[in-house]
Protein backbone atom coordinates (compact mmCIF):
# COMPACT_ATOMS: atom_id res chain seq x y z
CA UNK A 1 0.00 0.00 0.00
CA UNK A 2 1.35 3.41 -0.71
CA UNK A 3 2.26 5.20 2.53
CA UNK A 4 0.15 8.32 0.86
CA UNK A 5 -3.05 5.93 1.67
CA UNK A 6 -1.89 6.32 5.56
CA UNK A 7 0.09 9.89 5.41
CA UNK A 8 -0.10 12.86 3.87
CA UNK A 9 -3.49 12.51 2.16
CA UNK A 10 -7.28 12.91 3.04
CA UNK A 11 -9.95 11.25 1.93
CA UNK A 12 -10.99 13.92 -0.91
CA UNK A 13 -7.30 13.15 -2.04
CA UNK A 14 -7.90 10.11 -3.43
CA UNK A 15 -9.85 8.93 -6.06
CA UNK A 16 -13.07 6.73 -5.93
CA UNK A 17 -10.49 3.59 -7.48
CA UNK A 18 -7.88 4.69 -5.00
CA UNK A 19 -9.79 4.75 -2.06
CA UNK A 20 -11.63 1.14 -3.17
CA UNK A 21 -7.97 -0.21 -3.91
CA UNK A 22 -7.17 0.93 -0.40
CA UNK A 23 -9.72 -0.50 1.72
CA UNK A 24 -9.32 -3.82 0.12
CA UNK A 25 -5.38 -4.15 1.19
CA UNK A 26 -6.64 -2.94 4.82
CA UNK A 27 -9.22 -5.79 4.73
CA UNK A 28 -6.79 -8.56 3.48
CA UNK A 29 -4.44 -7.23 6.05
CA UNK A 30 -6.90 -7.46 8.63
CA UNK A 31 -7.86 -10.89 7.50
CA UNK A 32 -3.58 -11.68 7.64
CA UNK A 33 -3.56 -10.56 10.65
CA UNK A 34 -6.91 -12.42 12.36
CA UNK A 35 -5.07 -15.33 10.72
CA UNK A 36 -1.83 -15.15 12.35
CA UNK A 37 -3.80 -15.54 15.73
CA UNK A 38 -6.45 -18.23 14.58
CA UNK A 39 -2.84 -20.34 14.52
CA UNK A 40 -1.93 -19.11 17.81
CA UNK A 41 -5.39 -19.22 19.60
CA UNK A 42 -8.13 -22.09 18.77
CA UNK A 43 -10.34 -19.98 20.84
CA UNK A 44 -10.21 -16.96 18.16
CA UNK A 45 -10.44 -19.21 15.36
CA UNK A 46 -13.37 -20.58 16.89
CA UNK A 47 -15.39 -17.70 18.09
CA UNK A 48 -13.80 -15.31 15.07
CA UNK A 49 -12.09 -16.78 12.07
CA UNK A 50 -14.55 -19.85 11.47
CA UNK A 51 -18.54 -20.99 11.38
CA UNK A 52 -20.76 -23.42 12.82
CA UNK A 53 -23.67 -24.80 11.52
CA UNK A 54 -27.22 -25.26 13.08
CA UNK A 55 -30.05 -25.66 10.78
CA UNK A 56 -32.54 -25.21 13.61
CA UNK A 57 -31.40 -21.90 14.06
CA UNK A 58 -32.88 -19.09 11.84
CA UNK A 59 -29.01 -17.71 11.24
CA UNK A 60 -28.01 -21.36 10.43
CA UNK A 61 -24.38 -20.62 9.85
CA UNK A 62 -22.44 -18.15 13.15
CA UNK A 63 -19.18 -18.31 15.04
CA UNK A 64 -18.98 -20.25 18.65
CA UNK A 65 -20.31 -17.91 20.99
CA UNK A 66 -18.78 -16.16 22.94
CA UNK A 67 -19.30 -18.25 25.90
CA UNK A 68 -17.43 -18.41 29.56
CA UNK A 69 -18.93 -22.31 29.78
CA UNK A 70 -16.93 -22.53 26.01
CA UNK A 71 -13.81 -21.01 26.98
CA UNK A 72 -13.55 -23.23 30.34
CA UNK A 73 -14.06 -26.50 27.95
CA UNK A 74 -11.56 -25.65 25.57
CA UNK A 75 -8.75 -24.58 28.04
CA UNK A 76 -9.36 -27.91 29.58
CA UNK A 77 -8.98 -29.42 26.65
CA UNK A 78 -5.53 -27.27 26.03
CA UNK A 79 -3.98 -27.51 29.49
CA UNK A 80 -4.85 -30.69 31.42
CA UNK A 81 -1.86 -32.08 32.90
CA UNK A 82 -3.25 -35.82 31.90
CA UNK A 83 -3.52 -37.25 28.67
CA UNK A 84 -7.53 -38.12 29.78
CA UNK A 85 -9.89 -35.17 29.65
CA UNK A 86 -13.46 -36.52 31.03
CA UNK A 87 -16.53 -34.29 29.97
CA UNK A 88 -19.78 -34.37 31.30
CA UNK A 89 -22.51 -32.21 29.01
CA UNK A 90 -25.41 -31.49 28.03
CA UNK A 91 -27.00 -30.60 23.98
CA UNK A 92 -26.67 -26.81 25.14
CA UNK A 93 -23.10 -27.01 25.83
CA UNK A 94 -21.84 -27.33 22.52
CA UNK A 95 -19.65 -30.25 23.76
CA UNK A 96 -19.16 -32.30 20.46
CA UNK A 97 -19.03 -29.09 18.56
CA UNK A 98 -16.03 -27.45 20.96
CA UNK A 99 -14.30 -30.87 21.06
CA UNK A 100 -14.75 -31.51 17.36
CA UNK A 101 -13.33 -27.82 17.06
CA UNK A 102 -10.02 -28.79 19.30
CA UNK A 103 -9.50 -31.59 17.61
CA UNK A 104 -9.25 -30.22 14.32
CA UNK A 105 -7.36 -27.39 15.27
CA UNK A 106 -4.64 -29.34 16.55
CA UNK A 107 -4.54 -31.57 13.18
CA UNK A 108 -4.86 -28.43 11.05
CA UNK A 109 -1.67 -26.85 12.62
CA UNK A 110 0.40 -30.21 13.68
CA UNK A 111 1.51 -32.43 11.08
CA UNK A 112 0.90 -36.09 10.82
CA UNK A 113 -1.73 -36.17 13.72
CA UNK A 114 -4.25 -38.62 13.68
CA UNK A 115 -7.72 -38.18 15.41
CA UNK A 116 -10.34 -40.66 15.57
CA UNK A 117 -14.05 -40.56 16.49
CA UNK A 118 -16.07 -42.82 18.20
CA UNK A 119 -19.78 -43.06 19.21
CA UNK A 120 -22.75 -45.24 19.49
CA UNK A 121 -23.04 -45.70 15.94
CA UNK A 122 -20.91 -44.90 13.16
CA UNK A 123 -23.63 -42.17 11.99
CA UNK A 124 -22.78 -40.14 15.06
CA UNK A 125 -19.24 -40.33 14.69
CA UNK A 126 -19.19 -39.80 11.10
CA UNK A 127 -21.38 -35.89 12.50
CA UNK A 128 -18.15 -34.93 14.35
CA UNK A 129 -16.17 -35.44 11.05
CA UNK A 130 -19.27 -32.94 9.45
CA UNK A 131 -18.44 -30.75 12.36
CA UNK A 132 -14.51 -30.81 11.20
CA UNK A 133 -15.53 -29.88 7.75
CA UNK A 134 -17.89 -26.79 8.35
CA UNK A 135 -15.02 -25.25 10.27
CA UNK A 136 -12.73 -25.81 7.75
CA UNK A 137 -15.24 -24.79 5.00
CA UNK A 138 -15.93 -21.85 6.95
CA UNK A 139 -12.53 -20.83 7.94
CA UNK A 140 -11.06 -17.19 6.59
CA UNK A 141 -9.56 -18.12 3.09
CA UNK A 142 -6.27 -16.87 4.60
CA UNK A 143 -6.15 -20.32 6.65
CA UNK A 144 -7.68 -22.58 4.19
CA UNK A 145 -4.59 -20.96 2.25
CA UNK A 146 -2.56 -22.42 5.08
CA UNK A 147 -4.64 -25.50 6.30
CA UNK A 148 -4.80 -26.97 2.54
CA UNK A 149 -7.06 -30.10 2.68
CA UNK A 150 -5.30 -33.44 0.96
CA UNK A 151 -8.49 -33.11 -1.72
CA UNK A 152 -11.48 -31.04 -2.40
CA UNK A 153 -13.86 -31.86 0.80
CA UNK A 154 -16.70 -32.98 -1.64
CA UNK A 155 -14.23 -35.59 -3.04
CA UNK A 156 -13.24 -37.01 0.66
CA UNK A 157 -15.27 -40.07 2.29
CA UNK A 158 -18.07 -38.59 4.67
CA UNK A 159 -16.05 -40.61 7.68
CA UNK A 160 -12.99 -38.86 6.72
CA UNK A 161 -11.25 -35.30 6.39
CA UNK A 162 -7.68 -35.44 5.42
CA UNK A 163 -5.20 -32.82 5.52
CA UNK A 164 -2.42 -31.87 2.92
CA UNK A 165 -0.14 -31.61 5.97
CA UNK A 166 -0.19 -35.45 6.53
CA UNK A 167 -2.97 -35.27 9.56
CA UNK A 168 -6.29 -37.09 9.27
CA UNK A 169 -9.37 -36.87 10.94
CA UNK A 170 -11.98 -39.93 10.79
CA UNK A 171 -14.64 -41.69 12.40
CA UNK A 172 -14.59 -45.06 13.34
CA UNK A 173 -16.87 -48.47 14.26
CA UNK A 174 -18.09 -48.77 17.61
CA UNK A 175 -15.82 -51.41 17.65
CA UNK A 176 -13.19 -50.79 20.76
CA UNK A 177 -10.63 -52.87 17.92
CA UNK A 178 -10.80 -50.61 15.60
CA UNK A 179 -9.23 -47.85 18.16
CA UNK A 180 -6.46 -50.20 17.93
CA UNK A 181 -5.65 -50.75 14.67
CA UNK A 182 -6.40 -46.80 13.74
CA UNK A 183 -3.04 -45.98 15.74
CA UNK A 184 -4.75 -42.46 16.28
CA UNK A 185 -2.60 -39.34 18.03
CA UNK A 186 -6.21 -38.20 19.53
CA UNK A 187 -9.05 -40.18 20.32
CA UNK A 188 -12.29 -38.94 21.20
CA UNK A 189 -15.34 -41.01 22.56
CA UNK A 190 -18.71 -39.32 22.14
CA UNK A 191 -21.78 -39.59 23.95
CA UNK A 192 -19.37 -42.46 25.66
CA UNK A 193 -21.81 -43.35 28.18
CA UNK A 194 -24.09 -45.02 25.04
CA UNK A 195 -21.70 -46.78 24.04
CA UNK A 196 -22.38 -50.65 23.41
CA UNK A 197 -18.59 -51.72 24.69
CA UNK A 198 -17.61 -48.05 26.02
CA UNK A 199 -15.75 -49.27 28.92
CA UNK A 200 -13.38 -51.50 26.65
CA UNK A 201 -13.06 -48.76 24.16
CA UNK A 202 -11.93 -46.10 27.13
CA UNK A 203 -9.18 -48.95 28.03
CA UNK A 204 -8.05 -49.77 24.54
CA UNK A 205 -7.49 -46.13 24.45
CA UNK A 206 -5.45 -45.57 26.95
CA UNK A 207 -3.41 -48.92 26.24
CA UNK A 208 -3.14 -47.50 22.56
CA UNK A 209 -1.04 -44.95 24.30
CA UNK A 210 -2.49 -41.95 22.20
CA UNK A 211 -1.80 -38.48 23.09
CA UNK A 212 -5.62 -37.06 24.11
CA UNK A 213 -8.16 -39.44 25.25
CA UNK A 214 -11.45 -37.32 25.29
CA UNK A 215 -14.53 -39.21 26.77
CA UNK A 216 -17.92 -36.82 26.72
CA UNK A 217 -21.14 -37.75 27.20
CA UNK A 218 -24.79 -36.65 28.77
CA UNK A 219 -25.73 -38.11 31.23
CA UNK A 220 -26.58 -42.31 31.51
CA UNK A 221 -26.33 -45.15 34.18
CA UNK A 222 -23.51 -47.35 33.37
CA UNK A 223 -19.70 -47.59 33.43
CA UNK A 224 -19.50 -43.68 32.23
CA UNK A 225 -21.49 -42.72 35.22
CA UNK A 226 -19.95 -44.91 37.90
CA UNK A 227 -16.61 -43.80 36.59
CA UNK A 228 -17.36 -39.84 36.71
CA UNK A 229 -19.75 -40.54 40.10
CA UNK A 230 -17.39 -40.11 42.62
CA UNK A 231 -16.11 -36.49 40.71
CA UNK A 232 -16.58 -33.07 42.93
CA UNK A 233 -17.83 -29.76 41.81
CA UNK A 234 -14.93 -27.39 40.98
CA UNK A 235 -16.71 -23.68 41.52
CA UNK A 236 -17.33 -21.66 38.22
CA UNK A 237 -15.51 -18.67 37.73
CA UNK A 238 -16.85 -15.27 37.23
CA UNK A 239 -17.53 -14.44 33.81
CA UNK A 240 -14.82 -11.69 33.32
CA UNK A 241 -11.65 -14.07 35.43
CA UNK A 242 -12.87 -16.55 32.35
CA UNK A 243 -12.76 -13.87 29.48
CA UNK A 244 -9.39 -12.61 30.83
CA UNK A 245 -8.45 -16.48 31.25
């Protein structure tokens, strides 16, 4: 951009071509810049840089919100000390979406990661992989620049998204074997508790020695529930020690 665009010239200065010429190369150094953090912070990307989808919703297509219960999820995800991250949740949350959302992240910016989805059926799993796509879909063309996908999505299996960078994400059987043989980096059981062989798939995991073991699920009597039952409440923050979080 010429420096007379920022110095030495008002608006009446420049032409109606100039001044079009120069608000574009502000708004693709904007979108540069809102980039650079999306890399940085999943968080931005998430409530900024990228789109969910809800067609329930009359504005079917919106950024995360811009949610303390969000935020608290995701640095979780980020910063627990273990390799196991246990979620309890319910539909409002936005669990699946915000873990989906992590997940993806971390294979869109680290090479040759490998993240696999499980569920009670193959359907659900394969709706986290959906999840994976619509942020990538709706991701600032600056980072789909920089996140380039192996092929065009519409060309990739529905229980797949790979990644020109070597990572993959897919879902998987409800099979605990198939955790196994998938040799995932990430591994992420949802709506565990419903799970036919959940318990068995929650120990394959951990014996597959993967990186992130996510187990989330609302609420259900069984091995999920006996496992999370003896838990305690940890207090919620105030909204504004969580925005500055």
């Amino acid at each position: 951009m010429s420096s007379s665009y920022l110095t030495g010239s008002t608006n009446s200065d420049l032409s109606a071509g100039e001044l079009t010429t120069a608000l574009a190369e502000l708004e693709r150094e904007e979108e540069r810049l809102m980039g650079s953090l999306a890399v940085r912070d999943p968080y931005f990307w998430m409530t900024q840089c990228t789109k969910t989808r809800d067609e329930q919703h009359p504005v079917p297509y919106k950024p995360f919100p811009d949610k303390p219960y969000i935020r608290l999820v995701l640095n979780y995800l980020l910063h627990e000390g273990s390799p196991v991250r246990i979620i309890k949740k319910s539909r409002t949350m936005m669990a699946s979406w915000t873990v989906s959302a992590w997940a993806a992240h971390f294979c869109f910016t680290r090479p040759a990661t490998r993240a696999v989805f499980q569920s009670q059926d193959e359907r659900r799993a394969v709706t986290d992989i959906e999840y994976c796509k619509e942020l990538w879909k709706n991701s600032l063309p600056v980072l789909k620049e920089q996140w380039p996908v192996a092929k065009a999505i519409e060309k990739q299996a529905a229980h797949e998204l790979e990644m020109a960078n070597g990572s993959v994400m897919v879902a998987i059987s409800r099979d605990p074997n198939a955790i196994r043989s998938a040799h995932p980096s990430i591994v992420v059981l949802d709506e565990a508790a419903f799970l036919e062989q959940g318990e068995e798939s929650y120990n394959t995991a951990i014996a597959s020695k993967c990186l992130f073991l996510v187990a989330l699920s609302s609420a259900h009597p069984g091995w999920f529930a006996d496992m999370t039952g003896a838990s305690l409440p940890v207090p919620f923050p105030a909204f504004e020690q969580v925005r500055s979080g």
